[in-house]
N, C-alpha and C. Protein backbone atom coordinates (compact mmCIF):
# COMPACT_ATOMS: atom_id res chain seq x y z
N UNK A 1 15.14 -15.61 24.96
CA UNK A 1 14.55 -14.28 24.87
C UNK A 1 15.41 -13.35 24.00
N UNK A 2 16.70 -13.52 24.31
CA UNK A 2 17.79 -12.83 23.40
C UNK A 2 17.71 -13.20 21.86
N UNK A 3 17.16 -14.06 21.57
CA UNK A 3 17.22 -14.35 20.20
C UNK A 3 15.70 -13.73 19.26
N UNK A 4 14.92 -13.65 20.14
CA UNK A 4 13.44 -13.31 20.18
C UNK A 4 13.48 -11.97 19.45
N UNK A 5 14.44 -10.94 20.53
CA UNK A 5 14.84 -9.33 20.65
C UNK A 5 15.47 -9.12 19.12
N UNK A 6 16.42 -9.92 18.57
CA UNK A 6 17.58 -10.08 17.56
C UNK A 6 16.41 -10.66 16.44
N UNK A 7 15.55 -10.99 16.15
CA UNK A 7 14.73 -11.30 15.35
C UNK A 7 14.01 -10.36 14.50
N UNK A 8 13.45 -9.97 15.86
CA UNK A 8 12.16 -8.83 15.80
C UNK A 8 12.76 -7.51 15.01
N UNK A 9 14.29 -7.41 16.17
CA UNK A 9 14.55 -6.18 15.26
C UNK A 9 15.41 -5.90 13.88
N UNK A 10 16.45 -7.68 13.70
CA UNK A 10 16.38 -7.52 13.16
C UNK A 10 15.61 -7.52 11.26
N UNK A 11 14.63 -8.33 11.52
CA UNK A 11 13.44 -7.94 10.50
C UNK A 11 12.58 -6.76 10.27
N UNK A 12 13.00 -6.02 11.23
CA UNK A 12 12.32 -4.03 11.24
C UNK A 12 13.39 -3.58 10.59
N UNK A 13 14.59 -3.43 10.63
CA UNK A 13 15.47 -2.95 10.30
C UNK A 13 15.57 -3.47 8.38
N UNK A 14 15.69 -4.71 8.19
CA UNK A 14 15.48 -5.37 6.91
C UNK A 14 14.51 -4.92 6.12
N UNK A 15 13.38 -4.81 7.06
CA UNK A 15 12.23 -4.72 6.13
C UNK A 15 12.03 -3.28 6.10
N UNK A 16 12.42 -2.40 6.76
CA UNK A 16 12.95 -1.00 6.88
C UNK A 16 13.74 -0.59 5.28
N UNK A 17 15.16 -1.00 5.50
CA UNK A 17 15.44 -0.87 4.48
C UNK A 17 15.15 -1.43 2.94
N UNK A 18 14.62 -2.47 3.39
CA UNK A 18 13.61 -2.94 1.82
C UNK A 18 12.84 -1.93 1.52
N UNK A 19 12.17 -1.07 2.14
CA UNK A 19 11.01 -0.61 1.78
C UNK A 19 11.52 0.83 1.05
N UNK A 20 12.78 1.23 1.84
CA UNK A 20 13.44 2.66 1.15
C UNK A 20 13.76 2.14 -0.20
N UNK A 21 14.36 1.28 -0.18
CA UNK A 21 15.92 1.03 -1.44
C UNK A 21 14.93 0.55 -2.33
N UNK A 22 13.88 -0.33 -2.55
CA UNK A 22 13.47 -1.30 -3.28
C UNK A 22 12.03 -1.04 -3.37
N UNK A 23 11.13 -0.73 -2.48
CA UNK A 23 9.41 -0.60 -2.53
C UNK A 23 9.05 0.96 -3.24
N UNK A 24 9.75 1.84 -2.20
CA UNK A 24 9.93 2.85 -2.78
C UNK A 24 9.94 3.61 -4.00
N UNK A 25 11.59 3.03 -4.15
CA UNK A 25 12.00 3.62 -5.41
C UNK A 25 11.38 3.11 -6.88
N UNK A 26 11.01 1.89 -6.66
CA UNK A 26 9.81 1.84 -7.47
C UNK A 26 8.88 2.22 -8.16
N UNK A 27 8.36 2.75 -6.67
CA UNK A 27 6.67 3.85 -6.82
C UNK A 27 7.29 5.07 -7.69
N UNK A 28 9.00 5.43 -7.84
CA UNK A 28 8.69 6.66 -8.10
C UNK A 28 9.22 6.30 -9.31
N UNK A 29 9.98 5.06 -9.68
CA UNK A 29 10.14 5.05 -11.51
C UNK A 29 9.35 4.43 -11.93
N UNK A 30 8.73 4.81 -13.35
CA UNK A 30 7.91 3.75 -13.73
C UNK A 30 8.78 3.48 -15.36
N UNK A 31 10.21 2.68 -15.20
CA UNK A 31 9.91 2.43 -16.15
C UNK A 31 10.17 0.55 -16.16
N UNK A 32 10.95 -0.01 -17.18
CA UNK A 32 10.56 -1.47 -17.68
C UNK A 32 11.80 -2.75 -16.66
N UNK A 33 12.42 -1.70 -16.08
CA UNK A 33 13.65 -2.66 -15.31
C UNK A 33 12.82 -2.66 -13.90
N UNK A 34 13.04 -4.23 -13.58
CA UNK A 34 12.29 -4.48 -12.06
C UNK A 34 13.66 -5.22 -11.05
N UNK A 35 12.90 -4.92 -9.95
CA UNK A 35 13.84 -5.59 -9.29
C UNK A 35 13.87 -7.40 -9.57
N UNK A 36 15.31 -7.77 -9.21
CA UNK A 36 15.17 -9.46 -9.67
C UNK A 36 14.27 -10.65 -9.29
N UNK A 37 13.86 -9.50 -7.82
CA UNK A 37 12.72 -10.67 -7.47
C UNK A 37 11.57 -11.46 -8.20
N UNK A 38 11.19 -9.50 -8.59
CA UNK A 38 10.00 -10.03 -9.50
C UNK A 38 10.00 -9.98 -10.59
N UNK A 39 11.42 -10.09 -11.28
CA UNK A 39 11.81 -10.63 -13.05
C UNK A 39 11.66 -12.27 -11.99
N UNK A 40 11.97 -12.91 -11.12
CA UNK A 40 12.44 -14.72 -10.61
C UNK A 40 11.09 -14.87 -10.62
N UNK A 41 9.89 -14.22 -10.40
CA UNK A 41 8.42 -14.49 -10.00
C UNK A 41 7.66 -14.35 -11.48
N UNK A 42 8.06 -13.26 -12.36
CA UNK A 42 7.39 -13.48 -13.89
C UNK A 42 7.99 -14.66 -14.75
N UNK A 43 9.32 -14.80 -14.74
CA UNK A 43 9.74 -15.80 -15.51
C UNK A 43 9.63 -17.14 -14.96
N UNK A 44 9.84 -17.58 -14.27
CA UNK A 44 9.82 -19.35 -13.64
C UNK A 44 8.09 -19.11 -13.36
N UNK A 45 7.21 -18.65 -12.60
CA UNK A 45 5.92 -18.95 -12.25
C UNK A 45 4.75 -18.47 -13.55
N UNK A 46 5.87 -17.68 -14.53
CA UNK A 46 4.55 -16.94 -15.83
C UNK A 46 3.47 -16.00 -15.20
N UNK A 47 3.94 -15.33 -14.35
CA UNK A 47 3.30 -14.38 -13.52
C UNK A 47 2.47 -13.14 -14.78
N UNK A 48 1.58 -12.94 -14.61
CA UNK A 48 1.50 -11.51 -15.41
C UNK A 48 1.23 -10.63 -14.83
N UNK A 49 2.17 -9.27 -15.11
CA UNK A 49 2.35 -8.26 -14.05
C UNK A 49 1.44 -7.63 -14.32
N UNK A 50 0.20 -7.32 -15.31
CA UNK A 50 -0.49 -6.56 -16.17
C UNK A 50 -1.78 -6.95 -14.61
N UNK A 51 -2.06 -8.19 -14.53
CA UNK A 51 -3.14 -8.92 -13.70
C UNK A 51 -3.20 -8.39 -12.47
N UNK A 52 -2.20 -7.82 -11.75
CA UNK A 52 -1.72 -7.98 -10.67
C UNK A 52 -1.43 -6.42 -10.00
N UNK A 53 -1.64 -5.98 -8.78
CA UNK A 53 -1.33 -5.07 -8.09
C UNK A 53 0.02 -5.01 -7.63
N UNK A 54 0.94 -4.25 -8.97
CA UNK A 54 2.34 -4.69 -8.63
C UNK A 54 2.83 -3.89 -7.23
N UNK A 55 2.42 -2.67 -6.75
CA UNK A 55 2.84 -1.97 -5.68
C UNK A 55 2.31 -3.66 -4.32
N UNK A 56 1.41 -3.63 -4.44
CA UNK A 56 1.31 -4.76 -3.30
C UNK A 56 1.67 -5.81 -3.91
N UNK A 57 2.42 -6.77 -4.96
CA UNK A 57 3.53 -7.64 -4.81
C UNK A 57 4.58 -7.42 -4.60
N UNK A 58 5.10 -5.94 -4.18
CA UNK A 58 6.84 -5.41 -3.83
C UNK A 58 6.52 -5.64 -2.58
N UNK A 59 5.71 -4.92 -1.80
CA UNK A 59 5.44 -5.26 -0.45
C UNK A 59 5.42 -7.09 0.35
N UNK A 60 4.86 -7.78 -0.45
CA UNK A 60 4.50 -9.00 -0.18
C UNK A 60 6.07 -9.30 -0.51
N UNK A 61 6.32 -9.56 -1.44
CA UNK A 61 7.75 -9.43 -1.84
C UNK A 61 9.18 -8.91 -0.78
N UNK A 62 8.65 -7.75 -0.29
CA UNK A 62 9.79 -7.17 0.77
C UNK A 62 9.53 -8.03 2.56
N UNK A 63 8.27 -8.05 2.65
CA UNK A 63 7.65 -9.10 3.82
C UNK A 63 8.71 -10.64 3.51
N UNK A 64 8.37 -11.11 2.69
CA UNK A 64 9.21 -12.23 2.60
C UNK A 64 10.28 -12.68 2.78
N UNK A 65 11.13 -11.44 2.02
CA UNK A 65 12.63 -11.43 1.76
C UNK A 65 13.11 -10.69 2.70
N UNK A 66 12.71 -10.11 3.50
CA UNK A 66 13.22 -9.46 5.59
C UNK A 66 12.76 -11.07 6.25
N UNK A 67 11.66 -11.43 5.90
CA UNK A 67 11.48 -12.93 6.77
C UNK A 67 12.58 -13.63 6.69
N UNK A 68 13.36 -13.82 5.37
CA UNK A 68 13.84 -14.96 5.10
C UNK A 68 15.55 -14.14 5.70
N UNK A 69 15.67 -13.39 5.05
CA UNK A 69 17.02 -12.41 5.71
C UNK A 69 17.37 -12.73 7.31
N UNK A 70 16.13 -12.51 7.55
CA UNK A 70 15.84 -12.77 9.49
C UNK A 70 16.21 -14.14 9.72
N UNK A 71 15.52 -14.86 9.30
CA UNK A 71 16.05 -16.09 9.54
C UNK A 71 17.23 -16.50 9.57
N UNK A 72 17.99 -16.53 8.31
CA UNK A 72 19.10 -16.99 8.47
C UNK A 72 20.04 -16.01 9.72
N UNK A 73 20.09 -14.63 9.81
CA UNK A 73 20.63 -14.32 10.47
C UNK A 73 20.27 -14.63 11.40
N UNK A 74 19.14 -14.95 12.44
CA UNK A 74 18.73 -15.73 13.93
C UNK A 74 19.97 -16.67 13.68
N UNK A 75 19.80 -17.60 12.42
CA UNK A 75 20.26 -18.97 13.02
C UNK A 75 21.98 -19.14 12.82
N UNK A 76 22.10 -17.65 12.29
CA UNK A 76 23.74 -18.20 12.65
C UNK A 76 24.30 -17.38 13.42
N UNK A 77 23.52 -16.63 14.13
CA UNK A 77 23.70 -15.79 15.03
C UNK A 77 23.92 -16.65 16.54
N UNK A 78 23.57 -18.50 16.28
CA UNK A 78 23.64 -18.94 17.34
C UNK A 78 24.96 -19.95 16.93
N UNK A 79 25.74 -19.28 16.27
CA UNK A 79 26.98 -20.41 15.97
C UNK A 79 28.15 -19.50 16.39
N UNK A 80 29.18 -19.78 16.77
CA UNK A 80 29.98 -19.25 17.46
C UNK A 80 31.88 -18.84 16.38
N UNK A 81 31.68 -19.66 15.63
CA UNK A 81 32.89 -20.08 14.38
C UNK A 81 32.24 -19.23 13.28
N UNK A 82 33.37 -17.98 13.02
CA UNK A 82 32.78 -17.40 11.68
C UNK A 82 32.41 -18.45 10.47
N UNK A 83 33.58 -19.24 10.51
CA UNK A 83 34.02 -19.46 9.10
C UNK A 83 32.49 -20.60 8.99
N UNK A 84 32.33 -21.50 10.34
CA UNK A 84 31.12 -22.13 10.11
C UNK A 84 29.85 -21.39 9.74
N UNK A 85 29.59 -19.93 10.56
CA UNK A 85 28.57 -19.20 10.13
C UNK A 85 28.56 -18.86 8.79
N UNK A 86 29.83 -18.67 7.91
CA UNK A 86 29.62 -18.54 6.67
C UNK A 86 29.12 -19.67 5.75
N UNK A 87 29.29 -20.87 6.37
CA UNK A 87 29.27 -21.85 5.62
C UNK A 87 27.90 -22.20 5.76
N UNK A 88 27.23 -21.85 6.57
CA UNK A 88 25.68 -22.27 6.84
C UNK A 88 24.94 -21.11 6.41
N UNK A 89 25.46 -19.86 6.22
CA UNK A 89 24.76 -18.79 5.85
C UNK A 89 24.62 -19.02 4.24
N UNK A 90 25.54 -19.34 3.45
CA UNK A 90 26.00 -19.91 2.32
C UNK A 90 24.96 -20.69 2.02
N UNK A 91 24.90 -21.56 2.82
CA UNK A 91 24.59 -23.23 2.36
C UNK A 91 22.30 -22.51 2.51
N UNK A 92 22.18 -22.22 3.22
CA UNK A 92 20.85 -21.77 3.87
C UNK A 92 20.05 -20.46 2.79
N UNK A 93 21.05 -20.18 2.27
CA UNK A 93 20.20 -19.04 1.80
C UNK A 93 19.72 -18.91 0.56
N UNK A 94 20.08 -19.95 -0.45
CA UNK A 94 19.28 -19.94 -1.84
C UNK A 94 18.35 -20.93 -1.19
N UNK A 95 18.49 -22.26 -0.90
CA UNK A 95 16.71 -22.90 -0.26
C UNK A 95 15.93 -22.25 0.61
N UNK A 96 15.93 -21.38 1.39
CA UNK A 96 15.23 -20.57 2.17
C UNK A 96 14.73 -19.55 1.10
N UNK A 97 15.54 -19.14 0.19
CA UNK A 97 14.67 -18.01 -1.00
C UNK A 97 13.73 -18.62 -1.69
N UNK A 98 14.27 -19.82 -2.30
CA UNK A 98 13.69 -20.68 -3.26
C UNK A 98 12.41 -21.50 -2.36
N UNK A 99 12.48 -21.57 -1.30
CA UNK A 99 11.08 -22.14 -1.17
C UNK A 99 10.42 -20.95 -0.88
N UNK A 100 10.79 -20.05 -0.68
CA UNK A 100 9.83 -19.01 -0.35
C UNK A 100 9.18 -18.66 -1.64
N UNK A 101 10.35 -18.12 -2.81
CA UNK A 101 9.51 -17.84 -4.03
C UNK A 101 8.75 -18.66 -4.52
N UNK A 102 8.69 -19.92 -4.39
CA UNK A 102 7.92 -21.41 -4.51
C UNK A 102 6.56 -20.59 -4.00
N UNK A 103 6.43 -20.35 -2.98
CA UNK A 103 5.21 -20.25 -1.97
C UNK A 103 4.51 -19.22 -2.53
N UNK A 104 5.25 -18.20 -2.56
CA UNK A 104 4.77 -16.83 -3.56
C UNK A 104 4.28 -16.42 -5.03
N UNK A 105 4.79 -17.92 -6.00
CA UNK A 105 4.65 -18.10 -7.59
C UNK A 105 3.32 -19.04 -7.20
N UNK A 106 3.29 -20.09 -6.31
CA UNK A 106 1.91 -20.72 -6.35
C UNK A 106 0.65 -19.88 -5.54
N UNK A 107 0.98 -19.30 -4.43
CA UNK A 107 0.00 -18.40 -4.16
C UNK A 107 -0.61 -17.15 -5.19
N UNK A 108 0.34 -16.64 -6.55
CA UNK A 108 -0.33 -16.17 -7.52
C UNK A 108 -0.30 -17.23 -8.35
N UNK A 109 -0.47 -17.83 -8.79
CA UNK A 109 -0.97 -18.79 -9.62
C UNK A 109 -2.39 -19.18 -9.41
N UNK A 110 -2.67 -19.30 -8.05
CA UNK A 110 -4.10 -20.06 -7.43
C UNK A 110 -5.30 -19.02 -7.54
N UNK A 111 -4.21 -17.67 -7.37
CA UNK A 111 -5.35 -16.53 -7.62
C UNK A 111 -5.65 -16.34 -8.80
N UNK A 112 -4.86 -16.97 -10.12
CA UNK A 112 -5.07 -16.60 -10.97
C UNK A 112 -4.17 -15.34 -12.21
N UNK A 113 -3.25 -15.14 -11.17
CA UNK A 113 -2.34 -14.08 -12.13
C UNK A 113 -1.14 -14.92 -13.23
N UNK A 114 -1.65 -15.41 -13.71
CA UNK A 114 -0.74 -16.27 -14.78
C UNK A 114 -1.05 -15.43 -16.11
N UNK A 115 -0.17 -15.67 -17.15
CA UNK A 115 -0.17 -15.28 -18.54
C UNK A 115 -1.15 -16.13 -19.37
N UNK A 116 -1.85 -15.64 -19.46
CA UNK A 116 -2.72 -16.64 -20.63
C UNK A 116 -1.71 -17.11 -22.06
N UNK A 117 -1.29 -18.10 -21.86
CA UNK A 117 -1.19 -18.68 -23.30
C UNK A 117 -1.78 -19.15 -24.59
C-alpha cells in the first residue's frame, strides 16, 4: 500500500512540475527551440510538427515522462543500498525512456503525422 501512496504522489508532483517548467512555458514562447523530447520525437520518428497539435503532444509528452520518472523512482525506492539504487536508477532509465518514445513515435506515425518525403 506504501508503495501505491509513493507512486500516485509521486507522479502528481512530476507531472505537476512538468506542466509549469515545460507545458507551460511553451504556450507562452512561440519561438523555434523545443524541448528535447520533442526535437528525440521529430528527428528519429520524422514526426511533422506542422501535422500535429503540438500543445497536446507536450501534454502526452509530460504524461509519459512523470510515468516513466514514477517508475523508476517506485522501483528503487524498494532497494535499500544507495550506491545500488544508483546503479539501477542509471541502468533503468534510458530503456524505460526509449521504449516509451518508441511507443509515442509509432503511435504518431499510425496516425499519420510523418513528413512527407
Amino acid at each position: 500500500m506504501q508503495e501505491i501512496i509513493l507512486f500516485i504522489f509521486t507522479f502528481l508532483i512530476v507531472y505537476i512540475i512538468y506542466q509549469i517548467f515545460i507545458v507551460r512555458k511553451e504556450k507562452r514562447r512561440n519561438s523555434k527551440k523545443r524541448p528535447p523530447e520533442v526535437n528525440f520525437l521529430i528527428y528519429k520518428y520524422n514526426i511533422d510538427i506542422k501535422k500535429l497539435d503540438y500543445h497536446k503532444m507536450l501534454n502526452t509528452i509530460s504524461i509519459i515522462s512523470s510515468l516513466d520518472i514514477t517508475i523508476i523512482v517506485t522501483i528503487i525506492s524498494t532497494l535499500t543500498n544507495f550506491w545500488i539504487q544508483l546503479i539501477v536508477a542509471l541502468v533503468l532509465i534510458f530503456p524505460i525512456f526509449l521504449i516509451s518514445y518508441y511507443f509515442i513515435g509509432k503511435y504518431y506515425i499510425k496516425k499519420g503525422y510523418v513528413k512527407d518525403v
